[in-house]
Protein backbone atom coordinates (compact mmCIF):
# COMPACT_ATOMS: atom_id res chain seq x y z
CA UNK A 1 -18.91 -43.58 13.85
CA UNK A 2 -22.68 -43.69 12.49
CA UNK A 3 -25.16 -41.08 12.24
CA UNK A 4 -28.37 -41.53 13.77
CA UNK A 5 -30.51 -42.57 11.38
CA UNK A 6 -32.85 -39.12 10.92
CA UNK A 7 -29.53 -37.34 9.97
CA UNK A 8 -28.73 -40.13 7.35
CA UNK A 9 -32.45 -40.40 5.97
CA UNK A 10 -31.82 -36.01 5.15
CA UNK A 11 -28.19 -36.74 4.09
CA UNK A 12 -27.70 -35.39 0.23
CA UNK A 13 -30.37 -32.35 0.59
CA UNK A 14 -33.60 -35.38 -0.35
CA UNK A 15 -36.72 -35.67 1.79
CA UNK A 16 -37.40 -38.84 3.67
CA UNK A 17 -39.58 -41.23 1.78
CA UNK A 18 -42.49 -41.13 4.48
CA UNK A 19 -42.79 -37.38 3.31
CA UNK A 20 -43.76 -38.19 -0.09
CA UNK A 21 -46.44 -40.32 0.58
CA UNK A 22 -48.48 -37.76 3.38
CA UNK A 23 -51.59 -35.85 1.86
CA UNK A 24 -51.06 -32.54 1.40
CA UNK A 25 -53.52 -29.95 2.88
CA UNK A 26 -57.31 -29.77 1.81
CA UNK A 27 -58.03 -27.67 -1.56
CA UNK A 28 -60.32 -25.40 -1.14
CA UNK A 29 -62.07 -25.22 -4.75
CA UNK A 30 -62.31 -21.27 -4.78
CA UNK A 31 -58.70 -20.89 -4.35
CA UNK A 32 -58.52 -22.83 -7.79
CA UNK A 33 -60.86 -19.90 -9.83
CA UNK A 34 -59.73 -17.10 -11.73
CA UNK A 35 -60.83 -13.92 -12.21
CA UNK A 36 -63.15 -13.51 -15.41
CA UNK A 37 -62.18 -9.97 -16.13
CA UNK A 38 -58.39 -10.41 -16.03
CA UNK A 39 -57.26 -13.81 -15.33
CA UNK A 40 -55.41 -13.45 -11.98
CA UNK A 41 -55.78 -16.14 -9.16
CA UNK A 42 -58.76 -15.42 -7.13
CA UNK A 43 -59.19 -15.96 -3.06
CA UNK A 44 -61.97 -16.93 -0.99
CA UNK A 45 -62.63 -14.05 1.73
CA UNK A 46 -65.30 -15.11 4.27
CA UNK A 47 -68.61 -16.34 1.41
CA UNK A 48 -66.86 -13.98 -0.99
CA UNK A 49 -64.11 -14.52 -3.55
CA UNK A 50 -62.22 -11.55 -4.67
CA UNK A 51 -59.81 -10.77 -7.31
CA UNK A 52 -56.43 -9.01 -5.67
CA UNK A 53 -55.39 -7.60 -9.33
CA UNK A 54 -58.74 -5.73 -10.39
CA UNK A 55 -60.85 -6.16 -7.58
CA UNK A 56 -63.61 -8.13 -9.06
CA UNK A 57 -66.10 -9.91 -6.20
CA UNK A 58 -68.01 -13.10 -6.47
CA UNK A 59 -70.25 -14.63 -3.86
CA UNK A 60 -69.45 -17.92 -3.29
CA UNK A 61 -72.93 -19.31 -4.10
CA UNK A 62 -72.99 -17.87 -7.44
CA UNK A 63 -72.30 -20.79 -9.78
């Protein structure tokens, strides 16, 4: 008996090929800073980004 084809394409635990080749989701670039007093990953909240370890704030115009 065969399988339909989308359980033989996620036979063996891989991903379908189409998957790999997709965009992932836009980067925001302040997700990508880190804090300057400690080092931790930094997030964007609203036109500020914040530091979740120390606390530190930047507004997002600052350069």
């Amino acid at each position: 008996m065969r399988r339909p084809v989308s359980e033989a394409a996620h036979s063996g635990g891989s991903r379908p090929v189409e998957d790999a080749r997709r965009p992932g989701p836009p980067i925001d670039i302040r997700d990508l800073q880190e804090c300057e007093a400690c080092g931790t990953k930094m997030y964007g909240l609203h036109c500020k980004i914040v530091c979740p370890n120390c606390g530190y704030k930047r507004d997002c115009s600052d350069p």
